[in-house]
Protein backbone atom coordinates (compact mmCIF):
# COMPACT_ATOMS: atom_id res chain seq x y z
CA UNK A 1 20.94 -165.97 184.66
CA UNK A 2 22.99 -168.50 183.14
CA UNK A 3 23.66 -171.74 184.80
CA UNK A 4 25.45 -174.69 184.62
CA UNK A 5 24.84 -177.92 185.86
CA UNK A 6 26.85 -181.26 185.74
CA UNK A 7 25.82 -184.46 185.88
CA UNK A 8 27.09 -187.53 184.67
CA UNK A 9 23.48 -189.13 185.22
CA UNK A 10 21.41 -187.15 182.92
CA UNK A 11 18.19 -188.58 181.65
CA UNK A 12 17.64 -190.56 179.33
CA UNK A 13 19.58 -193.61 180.70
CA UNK A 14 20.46 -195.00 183.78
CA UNK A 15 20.32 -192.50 186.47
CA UNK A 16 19.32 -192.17 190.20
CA UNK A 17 18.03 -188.94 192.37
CA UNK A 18 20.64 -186.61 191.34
CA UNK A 19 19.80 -187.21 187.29
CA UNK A 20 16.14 -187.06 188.38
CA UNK A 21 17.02 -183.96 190.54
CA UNK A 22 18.90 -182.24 187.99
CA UNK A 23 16.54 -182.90 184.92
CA UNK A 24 13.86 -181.06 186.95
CA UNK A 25 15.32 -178.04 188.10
CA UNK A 26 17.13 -177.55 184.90
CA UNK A 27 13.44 -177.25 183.05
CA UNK A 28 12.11 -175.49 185.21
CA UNK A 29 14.85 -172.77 185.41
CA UNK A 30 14.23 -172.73 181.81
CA UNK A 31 10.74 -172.39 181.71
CA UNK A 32 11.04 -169.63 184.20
CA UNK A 33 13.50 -168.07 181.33
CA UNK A 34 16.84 -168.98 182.25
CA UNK A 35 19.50 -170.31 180.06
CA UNK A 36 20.34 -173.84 181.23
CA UNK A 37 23.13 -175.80 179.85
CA UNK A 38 23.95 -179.34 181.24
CA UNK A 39 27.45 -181.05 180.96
CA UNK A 40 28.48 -184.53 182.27
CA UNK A 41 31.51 -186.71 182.17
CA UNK A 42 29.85 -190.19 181.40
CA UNK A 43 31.65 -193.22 182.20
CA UNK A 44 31.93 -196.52 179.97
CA UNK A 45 28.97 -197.82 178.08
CA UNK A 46 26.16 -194.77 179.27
CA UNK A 47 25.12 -194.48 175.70
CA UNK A 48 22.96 -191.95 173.51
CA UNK A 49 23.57 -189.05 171.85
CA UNK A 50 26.12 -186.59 172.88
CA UNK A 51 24.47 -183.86 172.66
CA UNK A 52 20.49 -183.03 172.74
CA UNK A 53 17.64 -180.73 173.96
CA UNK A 54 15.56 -181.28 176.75
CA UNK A 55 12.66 -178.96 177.11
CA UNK A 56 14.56 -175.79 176.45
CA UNK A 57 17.65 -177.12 178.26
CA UNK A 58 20.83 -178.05 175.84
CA UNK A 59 22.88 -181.31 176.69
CA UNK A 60 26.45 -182.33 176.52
CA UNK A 61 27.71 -185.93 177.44
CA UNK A 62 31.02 -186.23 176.95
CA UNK A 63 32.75 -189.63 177.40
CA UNK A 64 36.04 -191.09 178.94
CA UNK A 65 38.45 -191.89 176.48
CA UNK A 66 38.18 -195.72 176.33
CA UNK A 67 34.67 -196.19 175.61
CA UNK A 68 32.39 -198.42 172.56
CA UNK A 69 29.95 -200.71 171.93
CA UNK A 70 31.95 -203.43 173.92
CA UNK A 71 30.58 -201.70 176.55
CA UNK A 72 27.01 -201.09 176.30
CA UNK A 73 26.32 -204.28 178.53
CA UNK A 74 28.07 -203.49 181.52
CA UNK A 75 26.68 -206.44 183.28
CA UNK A 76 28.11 -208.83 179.93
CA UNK A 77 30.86 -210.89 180.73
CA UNK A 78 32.85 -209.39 178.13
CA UNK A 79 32.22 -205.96 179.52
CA UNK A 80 33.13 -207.16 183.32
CA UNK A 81 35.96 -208.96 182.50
CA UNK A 82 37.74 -205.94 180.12
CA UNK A 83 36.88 -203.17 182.87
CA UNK A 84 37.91 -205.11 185.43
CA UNK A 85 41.62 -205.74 183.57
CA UNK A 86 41.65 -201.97 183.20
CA UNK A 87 40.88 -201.23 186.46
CA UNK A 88 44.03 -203.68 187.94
CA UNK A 89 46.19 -202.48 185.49
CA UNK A 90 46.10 -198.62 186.30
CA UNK A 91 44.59 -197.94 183.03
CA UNK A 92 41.25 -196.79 183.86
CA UNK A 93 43.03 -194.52 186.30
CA UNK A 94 45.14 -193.08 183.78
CA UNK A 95 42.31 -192.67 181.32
CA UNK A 96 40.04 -191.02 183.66
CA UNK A 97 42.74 -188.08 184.21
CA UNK A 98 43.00 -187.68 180.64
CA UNK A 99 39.58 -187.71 179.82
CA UNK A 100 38.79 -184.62 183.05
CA UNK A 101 41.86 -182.30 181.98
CA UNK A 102 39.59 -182.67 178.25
CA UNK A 103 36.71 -182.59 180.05
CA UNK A 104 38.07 -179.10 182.10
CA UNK A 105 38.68 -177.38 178.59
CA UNK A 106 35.11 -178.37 177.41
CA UNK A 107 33.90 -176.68 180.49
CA UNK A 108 35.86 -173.59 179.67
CA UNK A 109 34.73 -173.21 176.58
CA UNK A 110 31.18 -174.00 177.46
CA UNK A 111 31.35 -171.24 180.07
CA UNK A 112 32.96 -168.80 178.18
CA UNK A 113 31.13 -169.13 174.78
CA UNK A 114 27.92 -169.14 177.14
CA UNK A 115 28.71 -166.85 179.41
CA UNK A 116 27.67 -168.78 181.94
CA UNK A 117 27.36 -167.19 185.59
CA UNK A 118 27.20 -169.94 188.15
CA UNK A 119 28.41 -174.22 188.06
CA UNK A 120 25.99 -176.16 190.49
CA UNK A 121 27.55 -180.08 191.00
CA UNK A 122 26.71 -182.69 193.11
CA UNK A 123 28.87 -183.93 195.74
CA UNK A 124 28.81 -187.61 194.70
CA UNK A 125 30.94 -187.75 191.21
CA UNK A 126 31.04 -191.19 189.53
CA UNK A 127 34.48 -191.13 188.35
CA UNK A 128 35.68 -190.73 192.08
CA UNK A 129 34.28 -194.67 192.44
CA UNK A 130 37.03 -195.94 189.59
CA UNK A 131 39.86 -194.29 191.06
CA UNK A 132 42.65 -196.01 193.15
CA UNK A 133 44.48 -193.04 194.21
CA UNK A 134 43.56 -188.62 194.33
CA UNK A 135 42.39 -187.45 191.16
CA UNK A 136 41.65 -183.71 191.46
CA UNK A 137 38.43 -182.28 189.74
CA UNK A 138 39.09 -179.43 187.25
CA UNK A 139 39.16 -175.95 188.54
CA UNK A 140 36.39 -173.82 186.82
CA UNK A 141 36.39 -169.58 186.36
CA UNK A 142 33.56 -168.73 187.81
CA UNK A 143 31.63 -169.36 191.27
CA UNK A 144 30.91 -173.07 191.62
CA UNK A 145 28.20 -174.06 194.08
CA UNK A 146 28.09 -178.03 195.71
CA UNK A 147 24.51 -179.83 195.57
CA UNK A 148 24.59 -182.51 198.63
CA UNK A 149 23.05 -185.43 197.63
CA UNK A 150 24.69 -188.34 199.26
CA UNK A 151 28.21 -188.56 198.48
CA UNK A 152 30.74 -191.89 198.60
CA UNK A 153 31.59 -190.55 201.75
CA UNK A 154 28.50 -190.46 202.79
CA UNK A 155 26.62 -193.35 202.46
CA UNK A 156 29.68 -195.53 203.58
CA UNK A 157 29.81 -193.51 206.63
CA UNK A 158 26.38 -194.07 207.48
CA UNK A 159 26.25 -198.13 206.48
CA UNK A 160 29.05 -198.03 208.98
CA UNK A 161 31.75 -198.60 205.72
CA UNK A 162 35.15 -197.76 205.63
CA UNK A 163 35.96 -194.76 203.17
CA UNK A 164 39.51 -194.68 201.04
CA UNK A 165 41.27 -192.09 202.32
CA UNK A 166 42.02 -190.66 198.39
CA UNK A 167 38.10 -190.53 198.11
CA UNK A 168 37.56 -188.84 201.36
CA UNK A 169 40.04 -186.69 200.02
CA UNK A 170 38.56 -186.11 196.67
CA UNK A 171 35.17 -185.52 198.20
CA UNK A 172 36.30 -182.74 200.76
CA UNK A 173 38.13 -180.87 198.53
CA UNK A 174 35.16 -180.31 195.93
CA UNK A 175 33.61 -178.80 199.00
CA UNK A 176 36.43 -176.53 199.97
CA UNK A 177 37.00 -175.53 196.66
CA UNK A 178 32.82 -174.58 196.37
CA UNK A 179 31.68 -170.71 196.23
CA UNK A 180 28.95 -172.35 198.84
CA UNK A 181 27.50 -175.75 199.38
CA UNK A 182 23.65 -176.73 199.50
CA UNK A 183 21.83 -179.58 200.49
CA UNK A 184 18.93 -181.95 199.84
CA UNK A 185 17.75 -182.16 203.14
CA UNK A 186 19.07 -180.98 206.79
CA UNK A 187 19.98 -184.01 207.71
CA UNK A 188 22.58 -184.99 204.71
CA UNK A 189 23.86 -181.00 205.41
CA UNK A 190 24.32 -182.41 209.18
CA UNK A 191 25.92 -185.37 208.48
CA UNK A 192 28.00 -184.16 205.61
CA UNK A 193 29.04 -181.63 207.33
CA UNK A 194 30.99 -184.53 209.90
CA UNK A 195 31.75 -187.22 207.78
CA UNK A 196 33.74 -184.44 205.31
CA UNK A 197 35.00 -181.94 208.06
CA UNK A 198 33.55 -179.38 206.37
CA UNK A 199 32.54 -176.32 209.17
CA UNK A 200 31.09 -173.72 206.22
CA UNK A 201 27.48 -172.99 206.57
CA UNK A 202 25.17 -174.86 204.32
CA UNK A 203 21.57 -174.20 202.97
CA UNK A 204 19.23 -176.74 203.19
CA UNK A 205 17.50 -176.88 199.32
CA UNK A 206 14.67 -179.31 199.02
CA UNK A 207 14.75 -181.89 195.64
CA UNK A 208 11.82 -180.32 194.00
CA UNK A 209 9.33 -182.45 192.23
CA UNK A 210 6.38 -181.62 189.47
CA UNK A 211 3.12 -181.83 192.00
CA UNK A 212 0.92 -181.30 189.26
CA UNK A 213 -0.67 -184.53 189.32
CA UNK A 214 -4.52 -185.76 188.73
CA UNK A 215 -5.29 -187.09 191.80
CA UNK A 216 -7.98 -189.65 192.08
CA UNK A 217 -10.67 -189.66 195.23
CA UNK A 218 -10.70 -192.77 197.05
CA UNK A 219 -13.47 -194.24 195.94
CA UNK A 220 -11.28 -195.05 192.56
CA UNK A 221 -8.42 -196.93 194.21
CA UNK A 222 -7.54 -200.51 194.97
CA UNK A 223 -8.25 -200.40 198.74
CA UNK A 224 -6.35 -203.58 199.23
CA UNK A 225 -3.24 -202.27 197.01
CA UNK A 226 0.18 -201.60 198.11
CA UNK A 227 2.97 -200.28 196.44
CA UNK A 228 6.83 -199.49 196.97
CA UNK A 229 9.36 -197.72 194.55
CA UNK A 230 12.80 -198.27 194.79
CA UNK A 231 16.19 -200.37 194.19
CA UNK A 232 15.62 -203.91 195.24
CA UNK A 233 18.71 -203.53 197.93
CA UNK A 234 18.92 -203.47 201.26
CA UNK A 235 19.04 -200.33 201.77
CA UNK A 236 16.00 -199.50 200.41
CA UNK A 237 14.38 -201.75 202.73
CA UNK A 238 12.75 -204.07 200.16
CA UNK A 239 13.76 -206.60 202.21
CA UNK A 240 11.92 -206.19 205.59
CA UNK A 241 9.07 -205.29 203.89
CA UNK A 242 9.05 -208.96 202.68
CA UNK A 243 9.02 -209.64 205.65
CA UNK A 244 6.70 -207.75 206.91
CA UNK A 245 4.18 -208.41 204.21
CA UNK A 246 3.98 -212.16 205.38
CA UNK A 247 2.19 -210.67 208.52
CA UNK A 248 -0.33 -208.51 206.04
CA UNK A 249 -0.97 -211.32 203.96
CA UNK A 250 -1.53 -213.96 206.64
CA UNK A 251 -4.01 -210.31 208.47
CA UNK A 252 -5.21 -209.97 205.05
CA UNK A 253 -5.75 -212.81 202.25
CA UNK A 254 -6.57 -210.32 199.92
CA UNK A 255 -4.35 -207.54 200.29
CA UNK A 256 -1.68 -207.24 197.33
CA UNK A 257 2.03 -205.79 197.21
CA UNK A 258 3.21 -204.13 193.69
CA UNK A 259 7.26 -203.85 193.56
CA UNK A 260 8.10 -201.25 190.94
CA UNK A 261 12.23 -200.87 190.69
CA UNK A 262 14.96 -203.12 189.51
CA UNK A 263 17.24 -206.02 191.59
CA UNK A 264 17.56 -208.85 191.69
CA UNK A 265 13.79 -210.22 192.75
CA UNK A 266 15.06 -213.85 193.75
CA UNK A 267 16.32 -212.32 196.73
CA UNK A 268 13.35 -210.29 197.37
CA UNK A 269 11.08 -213.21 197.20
CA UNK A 270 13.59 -215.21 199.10
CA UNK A 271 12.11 -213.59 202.24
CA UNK A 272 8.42 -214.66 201.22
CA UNK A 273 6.98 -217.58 202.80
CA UNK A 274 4.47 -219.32 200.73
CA UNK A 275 1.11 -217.80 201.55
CA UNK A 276 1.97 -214.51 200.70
CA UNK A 277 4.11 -215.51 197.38
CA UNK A 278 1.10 -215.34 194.93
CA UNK A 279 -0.04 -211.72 197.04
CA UNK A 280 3.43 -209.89 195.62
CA UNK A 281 4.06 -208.76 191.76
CA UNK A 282 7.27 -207.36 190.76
CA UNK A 283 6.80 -204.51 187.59
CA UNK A 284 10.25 -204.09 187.34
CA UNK A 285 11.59 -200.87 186.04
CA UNK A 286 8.51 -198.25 185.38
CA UNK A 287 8.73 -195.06 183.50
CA UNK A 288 7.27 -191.99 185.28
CA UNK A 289 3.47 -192.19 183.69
CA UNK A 290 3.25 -196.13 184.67
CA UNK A 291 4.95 -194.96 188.15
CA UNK A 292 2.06 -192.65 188.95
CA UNK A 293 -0.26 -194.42 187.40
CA UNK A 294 0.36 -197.50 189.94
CA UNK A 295 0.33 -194.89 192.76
CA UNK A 296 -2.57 -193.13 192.20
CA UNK A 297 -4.73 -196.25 192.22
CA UNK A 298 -2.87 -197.69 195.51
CA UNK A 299 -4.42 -196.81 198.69
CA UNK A 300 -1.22 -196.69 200.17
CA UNK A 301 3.16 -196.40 199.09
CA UNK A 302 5.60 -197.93 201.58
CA UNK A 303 8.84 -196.47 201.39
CA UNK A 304 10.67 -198.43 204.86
CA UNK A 305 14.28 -196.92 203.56
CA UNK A 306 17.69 -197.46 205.89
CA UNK A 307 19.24 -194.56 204.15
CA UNK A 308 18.31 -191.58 202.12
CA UNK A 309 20.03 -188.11 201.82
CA UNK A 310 16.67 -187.33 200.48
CA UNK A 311 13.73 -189.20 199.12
CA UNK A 312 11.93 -188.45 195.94
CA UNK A 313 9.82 -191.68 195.68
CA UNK A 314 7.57 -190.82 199.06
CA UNK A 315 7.13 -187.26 198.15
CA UNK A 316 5.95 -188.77 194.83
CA UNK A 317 3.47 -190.65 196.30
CA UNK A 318 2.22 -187.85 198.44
CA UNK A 319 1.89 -185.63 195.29
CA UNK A 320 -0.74 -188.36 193.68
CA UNK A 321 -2.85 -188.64 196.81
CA UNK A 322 -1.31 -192.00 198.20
CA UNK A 323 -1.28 -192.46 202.06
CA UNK A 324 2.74 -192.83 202.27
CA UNK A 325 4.04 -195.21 205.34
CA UNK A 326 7.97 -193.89 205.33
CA UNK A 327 10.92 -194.55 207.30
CA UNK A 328 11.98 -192.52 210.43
CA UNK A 329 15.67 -192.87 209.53
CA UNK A 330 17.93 -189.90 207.82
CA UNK A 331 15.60 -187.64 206.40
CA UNK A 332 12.26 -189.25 206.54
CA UNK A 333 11.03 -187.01 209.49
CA UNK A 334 11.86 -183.82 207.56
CA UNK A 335 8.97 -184.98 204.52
CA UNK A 336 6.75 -186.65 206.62
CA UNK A 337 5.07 -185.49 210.01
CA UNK A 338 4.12 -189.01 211.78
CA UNK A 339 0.43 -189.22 211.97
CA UNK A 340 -0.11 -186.44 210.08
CA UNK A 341 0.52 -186.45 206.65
CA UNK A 342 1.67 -190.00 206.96
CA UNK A 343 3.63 -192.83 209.16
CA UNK A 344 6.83 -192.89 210.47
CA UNK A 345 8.00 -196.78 210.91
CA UNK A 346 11.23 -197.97 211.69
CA UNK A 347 12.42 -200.32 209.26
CA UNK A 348 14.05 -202.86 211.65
CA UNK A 349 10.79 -203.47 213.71
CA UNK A 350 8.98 -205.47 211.20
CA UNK A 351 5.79 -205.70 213.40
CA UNK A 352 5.04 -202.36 213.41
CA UNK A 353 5.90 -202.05 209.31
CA UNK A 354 3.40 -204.61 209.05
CA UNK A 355 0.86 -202.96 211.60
CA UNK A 356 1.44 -199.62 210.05
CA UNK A 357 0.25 -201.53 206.35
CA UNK A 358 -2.57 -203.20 208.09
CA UNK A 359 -3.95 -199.95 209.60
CA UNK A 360 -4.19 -198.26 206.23
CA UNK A 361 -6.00 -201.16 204.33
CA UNK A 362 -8.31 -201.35 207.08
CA UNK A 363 -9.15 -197.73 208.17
CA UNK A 364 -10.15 -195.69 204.95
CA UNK A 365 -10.83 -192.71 207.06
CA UNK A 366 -7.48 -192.43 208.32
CA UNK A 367 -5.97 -193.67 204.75
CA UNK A 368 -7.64 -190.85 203.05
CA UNK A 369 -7.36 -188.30 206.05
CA UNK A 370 -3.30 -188.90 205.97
CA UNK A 371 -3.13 -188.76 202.23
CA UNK A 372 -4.58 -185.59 201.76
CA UNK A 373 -2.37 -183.97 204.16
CA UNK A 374 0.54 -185.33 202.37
CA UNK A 375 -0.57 -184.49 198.84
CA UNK A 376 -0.77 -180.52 201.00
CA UNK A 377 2.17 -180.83 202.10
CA UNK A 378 4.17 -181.89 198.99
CA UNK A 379 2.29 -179.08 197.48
CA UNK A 380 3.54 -176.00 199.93
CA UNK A 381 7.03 -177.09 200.32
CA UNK A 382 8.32 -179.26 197.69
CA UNK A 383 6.71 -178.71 194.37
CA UNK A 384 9.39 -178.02 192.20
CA UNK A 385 8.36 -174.16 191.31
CA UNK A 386 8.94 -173.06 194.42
CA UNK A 387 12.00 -175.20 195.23
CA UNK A 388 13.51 -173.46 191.76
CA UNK A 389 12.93 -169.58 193.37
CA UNK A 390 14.51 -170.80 196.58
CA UNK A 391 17.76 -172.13 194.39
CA UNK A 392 17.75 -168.55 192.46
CA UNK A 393 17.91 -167.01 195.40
CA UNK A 394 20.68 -169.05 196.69
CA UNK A 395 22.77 -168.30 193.49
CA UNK A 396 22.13 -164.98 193.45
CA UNK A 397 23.41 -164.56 196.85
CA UNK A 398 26.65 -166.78 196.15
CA UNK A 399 27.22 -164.10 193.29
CA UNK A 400 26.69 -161.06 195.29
CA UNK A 401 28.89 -161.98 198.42
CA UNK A 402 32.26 -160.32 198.52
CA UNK A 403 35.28 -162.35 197.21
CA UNK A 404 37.28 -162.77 200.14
């Protein structure tokens, strides 16, 4: 088969779950003998290459049309200040059509010099974020199937935001204009399915992830470790875990929080009161060895998230043998069974975050009992080969239905 994907988020660079999702399945349709080609509209100052290969998978970033070097710093005052004038002014608008009706003929070509079969995209598009009024996505010639991953729509909705009508509008019709639409976890499908009045069945498709990990016995981890992984945001939950880690470290002197993810950590430690300050170390960004290096010699990974349309990081932990404490909101029930193959907490009770921590550091039995459930777990119904036969499947039932 010959697929498609896009993705404005494509590693290497900054990127989130979808460019982690994508990069993933991409290889391993590859592997499995596939052709794979990846295509992206990248907005101002993404940088690298344009074009590149990625384990057997071939690359294409293409850019809007007002892009350069001004803009590699997008947090630069020069950068702010210039895309915020073109943003007032109608200008970024006006560039962004021009750069998709390029972007659509790129796409044509790709797909018909490639004979590509089947477009997968994700429902959240960046562009969609810069635009003041409906810009339509291109139209493509063959069947193109929606990946939900959280769209604008979305995560507004469920933060209790308002949503622009143009974007609401933008979002639902790149899922009424989808061959079929599938989704990272039941839950997002569920929700999605609301926020975007969409009434079209959707498959539920797991984020696959590589579970081929060395997993260390207990014996070789910091029992009185902790990590998390994740944006330092709210949302993520960074903060009431602050919170709740003044209650560890007051239970346990020597207990000791690692913060691997980027934000801003003044506000992180802001929740800290002094005796558990010196307890907490921020690593900042990680890149995927350090990551799972920290989490295989943790004894446990706190993940106490307020909104996920699916989560990568816990499953992560579970695949390198980490007792995972997650959060029972969105999908967080559909990866981990509470008490089985981990803990359910919810993130606005810090007590029981905090109780849930203390547990693990103090029962080893449990700790290790729990983790090796989860690393099972991740194993049978999320490791990324078998995640890449359920897509196929999917696709090759999108291709076979009768065009109505």
């Amino acid at each position: 088969m010959n697929i498609l994907y896009l993705c404005d988020e494509y590693p290497p660079g900054p990127h989130g779950g979808i460019g982690t999702y994508v990069q993933l399945i991409a290889r391993h349709m590859a592997k499995l003998g596939h052709k794979v080609i990846i295509a992206g509209l990248y907005s101002r100052g993404y940088g690298g290459v344009d074009e590149f290969e990625d384990e057997g998978v071939k690359v294409f970033r293409y850019r809007w049309g007002i892009d350069g070097r001004l803009f590699e710093n997008q947090q630069g005052l020069s950068a702010r200040l210039v895309n915020r004038v073109l943003l007032d002014t109608g200008i970024t608008e006006r560039d962004i059509k021009r750069s998709l009706a390029a972007y659509q003929k790129k796409l044509e070509q790709i797909i018909k010099t490639r004979q590509i079969d089947i477009v997968e995209m994700p429902d959240y598009n960046d562009y969609i974020r810069f635009c003041n009024s409906y810009v339509s996505f291109p139209k493509l010639p063959v069947p193109v199937v929606v990946k939900l991953n959280g769209s604008i729509t979305y995560f507004n909705s469920e933060a209790g935001k308002t949503v622009a009508p143009h974007v609401l509008k933008m979002e639902q019709d790149i899922l009424n204009g989808a061959a079929a639409v599938s989704s990272a976890s039941a839950f997002t499908a569920g929700k999605s399915a609301v926020y975007l009045s969409y009434g079209k069945p959707i498959k539920v498709l797991y984020n696959g992830i590589d579970t081929n990990i060395v997993v260390m016995n207990d014996a070789e981890r910091d029992n009185k470790q902790v990590v998390f992984t994740g944006s330092l945001v709210q949302k993520k939950g960074v903060f009431q875990l602050a919170k709740a880690w003044n209650i560890v470290a007051n239970e346990i002197p020597d207990a000791r929080l690692l913060i691997l993810g980027k934000g801003p950590m003044v506000k992180v430690t802001a929740f800290l009161q002094e005796h558990a300050k010196n307890s907490v170390v921020f690593k900042g960004h990680v890149n995927k060895d350090e990551l799972y290096g920290y989490l295989t010699k943790s004894a446990a990974a706190v993940f106490p998230s307020y909104a996920e349309a699916f989560a990568l990081a816990p499953l992560e932990a579970m695949a390198c043998g980490t007792a995972v404490i997650n959060s029972n909101r969105t999908s967080g029930p559909e990866l981990v069974d509470d008490d089985i193959n981990g803990m359910l907490i919810d993130p606005d009770h810090v007590e029981q975050l905090a109780s849930a921590i203390i547990t693990l550091l103090n029962d080893p039995e449990k700790r290790l009992k729990l983790a090796s459930a989860g690393n099972e777990k991740v194993k049978r119904y999320f490791d990324i080969d078998i995640v890449a036969k359920q897509t196929l499947l999917f696709y090759q039932e999108v291709l076979t239905k009768p065009v109505l």
